[in-house]
Protein backbone atom coordinates (compact mmCIF):
# COMPACT_ATOMS: atom_id res chain seq x y z
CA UNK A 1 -4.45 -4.93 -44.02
CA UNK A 2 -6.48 -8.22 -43.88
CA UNK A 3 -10.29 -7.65 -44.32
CA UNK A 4 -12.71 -10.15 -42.19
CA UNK A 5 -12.94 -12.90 -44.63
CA UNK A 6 -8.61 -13.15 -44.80
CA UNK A 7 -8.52 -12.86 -41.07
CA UNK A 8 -11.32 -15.61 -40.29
CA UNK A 9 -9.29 -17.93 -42.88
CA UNK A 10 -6.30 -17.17 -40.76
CA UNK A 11 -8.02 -18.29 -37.27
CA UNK A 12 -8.96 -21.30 -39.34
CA UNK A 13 -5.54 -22.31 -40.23
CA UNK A 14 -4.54 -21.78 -36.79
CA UNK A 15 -7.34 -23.58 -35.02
CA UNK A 16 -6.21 -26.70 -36.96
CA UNK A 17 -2.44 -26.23 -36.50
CA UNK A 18 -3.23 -26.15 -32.94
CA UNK A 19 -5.82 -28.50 -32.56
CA UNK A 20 -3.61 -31.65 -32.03
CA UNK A 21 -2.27 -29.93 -28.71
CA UNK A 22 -5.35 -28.83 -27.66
CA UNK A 23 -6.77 -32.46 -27.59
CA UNK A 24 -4.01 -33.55 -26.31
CA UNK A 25 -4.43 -30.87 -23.12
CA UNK A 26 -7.94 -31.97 -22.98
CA UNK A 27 -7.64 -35.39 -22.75
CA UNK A 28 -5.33 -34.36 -19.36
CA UNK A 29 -8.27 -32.19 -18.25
CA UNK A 30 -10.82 -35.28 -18.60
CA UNK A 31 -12.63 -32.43 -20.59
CA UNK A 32 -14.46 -35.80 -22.42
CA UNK A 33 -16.07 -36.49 -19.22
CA UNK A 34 -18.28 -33.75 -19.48
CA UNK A 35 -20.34 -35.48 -22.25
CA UNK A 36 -22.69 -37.65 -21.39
CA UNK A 37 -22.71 -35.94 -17.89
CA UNK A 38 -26.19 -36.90 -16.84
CA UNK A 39 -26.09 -40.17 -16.50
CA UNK A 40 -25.87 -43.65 -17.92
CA UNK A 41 -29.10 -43.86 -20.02
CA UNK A 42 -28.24 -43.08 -23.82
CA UNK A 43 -31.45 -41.38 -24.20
CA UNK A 44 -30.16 -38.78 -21.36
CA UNK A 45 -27.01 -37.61 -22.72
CA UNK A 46 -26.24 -34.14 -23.27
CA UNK A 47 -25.18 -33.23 -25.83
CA UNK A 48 -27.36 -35.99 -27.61
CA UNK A 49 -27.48 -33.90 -31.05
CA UNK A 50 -25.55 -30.64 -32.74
CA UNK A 51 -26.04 -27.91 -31.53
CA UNK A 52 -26.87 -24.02 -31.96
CA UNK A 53 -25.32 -21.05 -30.96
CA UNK A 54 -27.58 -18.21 -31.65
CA UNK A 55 -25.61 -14.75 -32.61
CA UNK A 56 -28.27 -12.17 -33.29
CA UNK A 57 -26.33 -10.08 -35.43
CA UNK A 58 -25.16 -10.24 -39.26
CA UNK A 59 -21.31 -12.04 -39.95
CA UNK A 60 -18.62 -10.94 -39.50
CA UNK A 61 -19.05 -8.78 -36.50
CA UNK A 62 -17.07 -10.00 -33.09
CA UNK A 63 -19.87 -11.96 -31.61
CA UNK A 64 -20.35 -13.87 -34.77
CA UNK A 65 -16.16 -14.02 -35.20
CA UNK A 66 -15.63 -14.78 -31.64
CA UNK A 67 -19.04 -17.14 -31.37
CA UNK A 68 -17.60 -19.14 -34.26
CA UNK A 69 -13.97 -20.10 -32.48
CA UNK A 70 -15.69 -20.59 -29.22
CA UNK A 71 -18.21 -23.02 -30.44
CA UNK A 72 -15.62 -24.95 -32.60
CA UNK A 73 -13.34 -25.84 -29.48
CA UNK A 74 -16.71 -26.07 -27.35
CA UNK A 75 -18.12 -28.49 -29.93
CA UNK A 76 -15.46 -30.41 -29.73
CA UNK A 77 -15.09 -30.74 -25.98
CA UNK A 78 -18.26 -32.49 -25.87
CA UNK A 79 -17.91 -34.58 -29.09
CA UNK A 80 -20.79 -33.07 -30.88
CA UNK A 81 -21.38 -30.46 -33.83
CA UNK A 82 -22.16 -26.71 -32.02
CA UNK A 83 -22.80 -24.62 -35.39
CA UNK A 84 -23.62 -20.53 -34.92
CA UNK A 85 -27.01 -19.45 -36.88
CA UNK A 86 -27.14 -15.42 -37.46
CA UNK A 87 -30.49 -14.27 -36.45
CA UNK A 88 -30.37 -10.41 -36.99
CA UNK A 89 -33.19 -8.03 -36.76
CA UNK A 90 -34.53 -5.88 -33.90
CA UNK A 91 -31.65 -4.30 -32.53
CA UNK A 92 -30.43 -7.88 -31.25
CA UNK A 93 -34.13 -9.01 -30.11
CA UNK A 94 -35.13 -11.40 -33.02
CA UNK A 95 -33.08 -13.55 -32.26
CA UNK A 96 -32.75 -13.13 -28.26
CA UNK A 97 -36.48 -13.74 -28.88
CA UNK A 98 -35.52 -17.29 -30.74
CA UNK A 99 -32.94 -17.84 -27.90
CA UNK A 100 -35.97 -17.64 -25.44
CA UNK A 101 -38.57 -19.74 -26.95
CA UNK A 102 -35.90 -22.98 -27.90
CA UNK A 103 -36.60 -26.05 -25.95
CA UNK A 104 -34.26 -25.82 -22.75
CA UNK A 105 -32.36 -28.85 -23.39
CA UNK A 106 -29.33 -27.23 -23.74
CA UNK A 107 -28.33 -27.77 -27.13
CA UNK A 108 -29.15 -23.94 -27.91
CA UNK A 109 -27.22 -21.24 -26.13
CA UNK A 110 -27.26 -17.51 -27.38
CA UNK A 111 -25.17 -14.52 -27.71
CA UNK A 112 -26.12 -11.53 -24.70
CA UNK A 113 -24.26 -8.20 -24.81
CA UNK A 114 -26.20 -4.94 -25.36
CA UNK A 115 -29.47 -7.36 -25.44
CA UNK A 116 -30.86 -6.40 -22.54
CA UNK A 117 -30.56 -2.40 -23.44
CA UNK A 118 -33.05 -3.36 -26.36
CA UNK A 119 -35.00 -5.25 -24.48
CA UNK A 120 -36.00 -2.22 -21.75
CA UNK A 121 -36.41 0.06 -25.15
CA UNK A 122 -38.42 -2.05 -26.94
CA UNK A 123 -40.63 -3.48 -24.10
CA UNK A 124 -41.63 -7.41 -25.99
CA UNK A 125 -43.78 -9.52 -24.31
CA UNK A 126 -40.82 -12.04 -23.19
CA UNK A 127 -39.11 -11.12 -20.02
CA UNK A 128 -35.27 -11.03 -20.95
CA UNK A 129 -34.53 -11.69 -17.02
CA UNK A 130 -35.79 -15.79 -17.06
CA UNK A 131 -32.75 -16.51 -19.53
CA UNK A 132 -30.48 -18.54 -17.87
CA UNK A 133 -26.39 -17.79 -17.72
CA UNK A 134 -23.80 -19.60 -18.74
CA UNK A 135 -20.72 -17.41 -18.83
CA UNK A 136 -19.12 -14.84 -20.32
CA UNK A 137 -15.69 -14.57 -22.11
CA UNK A 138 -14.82 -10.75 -22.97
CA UNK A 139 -16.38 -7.65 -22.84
CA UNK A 140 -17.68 -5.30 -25.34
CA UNK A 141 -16.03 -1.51 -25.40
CA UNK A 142 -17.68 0.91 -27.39
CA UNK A 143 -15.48 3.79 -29.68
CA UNK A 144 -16.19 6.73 -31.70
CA UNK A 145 -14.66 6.37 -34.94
CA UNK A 146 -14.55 8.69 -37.67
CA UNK A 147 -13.98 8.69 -41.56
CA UNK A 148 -10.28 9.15 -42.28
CA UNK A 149 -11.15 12.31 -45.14
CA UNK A 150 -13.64 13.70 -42.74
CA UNK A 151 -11.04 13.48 -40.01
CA UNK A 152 -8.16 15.06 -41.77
CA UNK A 153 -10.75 17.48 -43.50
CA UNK A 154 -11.96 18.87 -40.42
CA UNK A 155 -8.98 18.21 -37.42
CA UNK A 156 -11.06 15.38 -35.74
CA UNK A 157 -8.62 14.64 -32.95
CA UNK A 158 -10.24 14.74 -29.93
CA UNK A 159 -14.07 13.94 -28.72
CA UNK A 160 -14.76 17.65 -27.96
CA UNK A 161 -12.97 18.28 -31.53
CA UNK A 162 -15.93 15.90 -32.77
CA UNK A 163 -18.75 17.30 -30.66
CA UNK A 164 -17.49 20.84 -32.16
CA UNK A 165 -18.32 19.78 -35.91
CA UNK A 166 -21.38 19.15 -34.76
CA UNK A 167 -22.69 22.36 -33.29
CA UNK A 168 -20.75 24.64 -36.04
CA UNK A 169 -22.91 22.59 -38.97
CA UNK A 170 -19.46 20.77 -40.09
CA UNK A 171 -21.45 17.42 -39.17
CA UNK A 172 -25.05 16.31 -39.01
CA UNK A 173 -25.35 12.58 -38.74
CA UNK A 174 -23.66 10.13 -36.41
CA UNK A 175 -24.33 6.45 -36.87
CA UNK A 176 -24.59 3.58 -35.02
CA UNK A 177 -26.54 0.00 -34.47
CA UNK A 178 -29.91 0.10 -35.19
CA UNK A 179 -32.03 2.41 -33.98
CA UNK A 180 -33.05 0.69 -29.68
CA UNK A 181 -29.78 -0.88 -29.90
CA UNK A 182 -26.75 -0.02 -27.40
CA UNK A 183 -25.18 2.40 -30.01
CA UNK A 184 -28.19 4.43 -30.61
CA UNK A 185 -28.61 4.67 -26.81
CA UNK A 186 -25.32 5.97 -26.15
CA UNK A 187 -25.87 8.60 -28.81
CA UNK A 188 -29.11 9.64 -27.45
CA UNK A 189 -28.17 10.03 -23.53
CA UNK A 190 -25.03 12.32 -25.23
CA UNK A 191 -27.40 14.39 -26.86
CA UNK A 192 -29.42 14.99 -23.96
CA UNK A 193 -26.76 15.33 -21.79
CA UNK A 194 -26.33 19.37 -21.20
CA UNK A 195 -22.65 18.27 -19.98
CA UNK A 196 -21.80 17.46 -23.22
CA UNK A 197 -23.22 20.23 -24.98
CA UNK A 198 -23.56 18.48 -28.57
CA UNK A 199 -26.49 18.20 -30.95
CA UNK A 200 -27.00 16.40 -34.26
CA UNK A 201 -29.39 16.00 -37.32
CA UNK A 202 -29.75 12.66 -37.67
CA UNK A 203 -29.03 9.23 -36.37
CA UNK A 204 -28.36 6.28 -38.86
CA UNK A 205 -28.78 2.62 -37.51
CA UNK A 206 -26.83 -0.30 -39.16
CA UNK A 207 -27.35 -4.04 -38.70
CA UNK A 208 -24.27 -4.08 -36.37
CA UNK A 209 -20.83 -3.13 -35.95
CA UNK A 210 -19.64 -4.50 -39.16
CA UNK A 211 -21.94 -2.88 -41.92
CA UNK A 212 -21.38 0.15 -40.22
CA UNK A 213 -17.56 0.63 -40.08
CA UNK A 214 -17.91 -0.19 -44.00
CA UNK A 215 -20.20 3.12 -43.92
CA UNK A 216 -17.91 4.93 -42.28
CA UNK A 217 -14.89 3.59 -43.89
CA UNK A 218 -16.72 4.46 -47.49
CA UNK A 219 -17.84 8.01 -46.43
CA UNK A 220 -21.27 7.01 -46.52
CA UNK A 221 -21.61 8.67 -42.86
CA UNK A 222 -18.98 10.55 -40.82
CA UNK A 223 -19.30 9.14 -37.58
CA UNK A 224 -20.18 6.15 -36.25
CA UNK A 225 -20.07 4.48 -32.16
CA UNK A 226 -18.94 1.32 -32.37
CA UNK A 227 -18.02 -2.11 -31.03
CA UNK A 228 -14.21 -1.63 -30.41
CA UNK A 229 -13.44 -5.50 -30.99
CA UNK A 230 -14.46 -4.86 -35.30
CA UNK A 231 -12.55 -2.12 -35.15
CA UNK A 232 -9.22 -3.38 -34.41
CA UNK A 233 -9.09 -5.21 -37.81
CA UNK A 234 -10.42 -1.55 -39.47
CA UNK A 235 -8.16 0.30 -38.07
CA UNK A 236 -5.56 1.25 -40.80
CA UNK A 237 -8.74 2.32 -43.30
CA UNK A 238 -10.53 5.06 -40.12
CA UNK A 239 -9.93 7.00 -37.58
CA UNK A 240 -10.56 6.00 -33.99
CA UNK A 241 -11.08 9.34 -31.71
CA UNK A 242 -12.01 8.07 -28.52
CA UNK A 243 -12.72 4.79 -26.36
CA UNK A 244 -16.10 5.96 -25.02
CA UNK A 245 -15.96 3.82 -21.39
CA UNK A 246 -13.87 5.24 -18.82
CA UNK A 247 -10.45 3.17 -18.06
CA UNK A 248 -8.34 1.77 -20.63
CA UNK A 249 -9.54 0.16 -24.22
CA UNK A 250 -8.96 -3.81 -23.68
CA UNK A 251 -8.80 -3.72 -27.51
CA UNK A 252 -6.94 -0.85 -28.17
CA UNK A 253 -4.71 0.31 -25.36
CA UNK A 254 -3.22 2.89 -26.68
CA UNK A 255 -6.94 5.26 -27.65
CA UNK A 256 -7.44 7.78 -25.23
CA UNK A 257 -10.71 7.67 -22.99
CA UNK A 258 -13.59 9.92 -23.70
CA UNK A 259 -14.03 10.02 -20.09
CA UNK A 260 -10.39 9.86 -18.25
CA UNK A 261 -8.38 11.32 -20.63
CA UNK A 262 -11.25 13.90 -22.66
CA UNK A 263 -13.17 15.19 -19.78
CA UNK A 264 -16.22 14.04 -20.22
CA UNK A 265 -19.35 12.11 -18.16
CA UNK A 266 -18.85 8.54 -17.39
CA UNK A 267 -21.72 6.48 -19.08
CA UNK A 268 -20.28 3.24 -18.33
CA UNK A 269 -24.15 1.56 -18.78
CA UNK A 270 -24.21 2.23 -22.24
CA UNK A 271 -20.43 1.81 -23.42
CA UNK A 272 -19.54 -1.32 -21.89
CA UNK A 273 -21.11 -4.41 -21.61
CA UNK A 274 -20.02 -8.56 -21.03
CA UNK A 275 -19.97 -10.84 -24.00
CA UNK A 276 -21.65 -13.77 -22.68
CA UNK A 277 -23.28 -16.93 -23.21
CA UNK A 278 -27.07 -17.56 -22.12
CA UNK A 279 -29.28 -20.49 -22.38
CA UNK A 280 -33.39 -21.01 -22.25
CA UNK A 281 -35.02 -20.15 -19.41
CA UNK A 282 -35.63 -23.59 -17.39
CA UNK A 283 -32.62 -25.35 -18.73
CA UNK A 284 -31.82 -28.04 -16.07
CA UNK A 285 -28.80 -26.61 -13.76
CA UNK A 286 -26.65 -29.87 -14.74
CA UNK A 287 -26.77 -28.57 -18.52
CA UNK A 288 -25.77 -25.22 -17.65
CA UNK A 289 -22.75 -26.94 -15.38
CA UNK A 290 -21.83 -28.86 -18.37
CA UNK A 291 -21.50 -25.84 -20.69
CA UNK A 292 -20.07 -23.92 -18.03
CA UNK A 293 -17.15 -26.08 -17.84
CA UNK A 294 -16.33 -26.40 -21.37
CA UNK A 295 -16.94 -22.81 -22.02
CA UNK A 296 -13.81 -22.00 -19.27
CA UNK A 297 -11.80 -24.80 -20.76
CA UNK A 298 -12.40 -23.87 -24.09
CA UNK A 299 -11.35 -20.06 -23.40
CA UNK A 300 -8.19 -21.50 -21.68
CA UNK A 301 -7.61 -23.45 -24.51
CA UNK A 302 -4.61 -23.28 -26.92
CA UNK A 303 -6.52 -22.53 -30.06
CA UNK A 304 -8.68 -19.88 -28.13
CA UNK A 305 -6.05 -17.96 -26.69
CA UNK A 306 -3.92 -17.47 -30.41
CA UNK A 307 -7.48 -16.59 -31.66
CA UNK A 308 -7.74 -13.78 -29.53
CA UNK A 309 -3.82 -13.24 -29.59
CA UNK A 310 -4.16 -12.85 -33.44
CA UNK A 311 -7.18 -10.57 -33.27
CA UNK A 312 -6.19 -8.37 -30.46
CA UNK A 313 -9.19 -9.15 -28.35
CA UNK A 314 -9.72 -10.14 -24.90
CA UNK A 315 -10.77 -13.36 -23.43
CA UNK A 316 -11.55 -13.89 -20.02
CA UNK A 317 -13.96 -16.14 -18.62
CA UNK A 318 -16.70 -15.54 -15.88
CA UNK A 319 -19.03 -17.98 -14.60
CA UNK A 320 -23.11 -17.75 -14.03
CA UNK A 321 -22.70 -15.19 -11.68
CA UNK A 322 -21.96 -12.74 -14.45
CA UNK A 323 -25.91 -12.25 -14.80
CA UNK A 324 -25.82 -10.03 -11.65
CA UNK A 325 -23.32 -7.75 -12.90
CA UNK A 326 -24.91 -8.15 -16.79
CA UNK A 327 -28.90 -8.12 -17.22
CA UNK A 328 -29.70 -7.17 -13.71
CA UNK A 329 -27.35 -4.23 -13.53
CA UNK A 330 -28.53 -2.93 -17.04
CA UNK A 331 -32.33 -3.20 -15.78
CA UNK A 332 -31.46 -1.56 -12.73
CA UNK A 333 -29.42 1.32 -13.70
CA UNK A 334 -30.53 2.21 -17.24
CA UNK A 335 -34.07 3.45 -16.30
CA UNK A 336 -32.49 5.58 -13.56
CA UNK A 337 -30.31 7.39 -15.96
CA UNK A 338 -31.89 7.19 -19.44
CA UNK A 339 -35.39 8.99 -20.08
CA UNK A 340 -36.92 5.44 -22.00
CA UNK A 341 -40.31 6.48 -23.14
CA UNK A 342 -38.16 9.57 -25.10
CA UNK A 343 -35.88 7.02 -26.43
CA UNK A 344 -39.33 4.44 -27.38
């Protein structure tokens, strides 16, 4: 199986095998003619210097992975350098927080997902809502994995089978992003949920998806809910038990649902989530039309659709409007069905 690093050098090697086509494509699209979009004056070009693409997360997760590609192909749409810059820390907020005090002259956009779940936990004095949307291009499905020796150990094959360990003593931790985080939240409305009937020791938070399918994957914990796009690569070394949202996995199709196919509650609020791209708050409207269009043409791209081809991930673009169905919906319905001050 190829680790992170070996499948990141294989996106490489096919970005630039299929970079000469995808220039050519864009050159059809006028895709150039974005640059430079507001006007004649030098001095009012955008993009006018490189850019950043904030990820607020450690490599090698799928928002750093995917972040990477995207801003490549975006880059080069608009003839300037578009580099990513991990910010972790927070539960996502450190650098949401950096993504919300940059200058909004659009040459710094920022990774939202689970951001705004954090945001309503941890209350900071920045209001997550003024950000400004840009688009998104997949959508985040969480899954409970599992250890393979645990697994086999203890005939983990179902969620209930899972939730079972639990209450006989087999299991006392389940782990997850840090502790605020989307993960953790699931894992708490579960445990308070009498429908589910399932109590645990301990929760252990991880500095995203990728540290902790290494835990789990070493035995260092059990369990672990996480981000089913850096689990696809992981799969041969774990065991996946259940795609938490209801419907089918767009990562893995063939995991049955927690909620469809194992009988439990649907908490679609907390298991599944747009990846998306935000700006600033204030950042002129003509910016975010700019970087609107070269994020869809960049997802319809040749090199972005046998990135997500090889990885076995989604990509499917939505425009502004995504907000309504992203960081308002979350702030809506997450205080109506989570008890937040228990959580804080």
């Amino acid at each position: 199986m190829r680790n992170v690093s070996q499948r990141v050098s294989v996106m490489q090697e096919s970005d630039a095998r299929s970079r000469r086509t995808y220039m050519k494509t864009a050159a059809t699209l006028g895709i150039a003619s974005l640059a430079g979009c507001l006007g004649g004056d030098e001095s009012d070009e955008f993009p006018s210097e490189p850019m950043t693409h904030i990820v607020p997360f450690s490599e090698g997760g799928s928002a750093d992975i995917y972040g990477r590609n995207l801003t490549e192909v975006i880059g080069e749409n608009l003839d300037q350098e578009y580099r990513v810059e991990n910010v972790p820390g927070g539960a996502s907020l450190r650098g949401t927080q950096q993504l919300y005090n940059a200058d909004p002259d659009g040459h710094t956009t920022g990774y939202v997902g689970s951001n705004p779940i954090s945001w309503l936990v941890q209350e900071p004095d920045w209001d997550i809502r003024e950000l400004k949307a840009v688009g998104a291009y997949s959508t985040v499905q969480w899954s409970l994995i599992a250890n393979d020796d645990v697994a086999a150990d203890l005939g983990l094959e179902t969620t209930g089978d899972v939730f079972d360990a639990y209450n006989d003593g087999e299991l006392e931790v389940i782990s997850g992003q840090q502790e605020g985080g989307i993960s953790h939240l699931a894992a708490m409305v579960i445990r308070n949920d009498s429908s589910y009937d399932v109590q645990w020791d301990r929760y252990v938070g991880y500095d995203g998806s990728g540290p902790l399918i290494q835990a789990v994957i070493s035995g260092e914990v059990p369990i672990g809910i996480s981000a089913s796009g850096e689990v696809v690569p992981a799969r041969s070394d774990l065991t996946v038990i259940s795609s938490m949202p209801s419907g089918s996995n767009l990562y893995m199709d063939d995991v049955p649902s927690m909620v469809d196919d194992h009988g439990f509650p649907n908490i679609d609020f907390a298991t599944r989530v747009p990846d998306a791209l935000y700006a600033p708050p204030d950042t002129p409207d003509d910016i975010i039309n700019t970087l609107t269009n070269s994020l869809e043409s960049a997802i319809q791209s040749d090199e972005i659709q046998e990135f997500t081809s090889e990885m076995g991930w989604p990509a499917d673009y939505i425009g502004p409007e995504i907000k309504e169905d992203h960081v308002d919906r979350i702030l809506n319905e997450l205080p109506q069905n989570v008890d937040l001050d228990e959580i804080r």
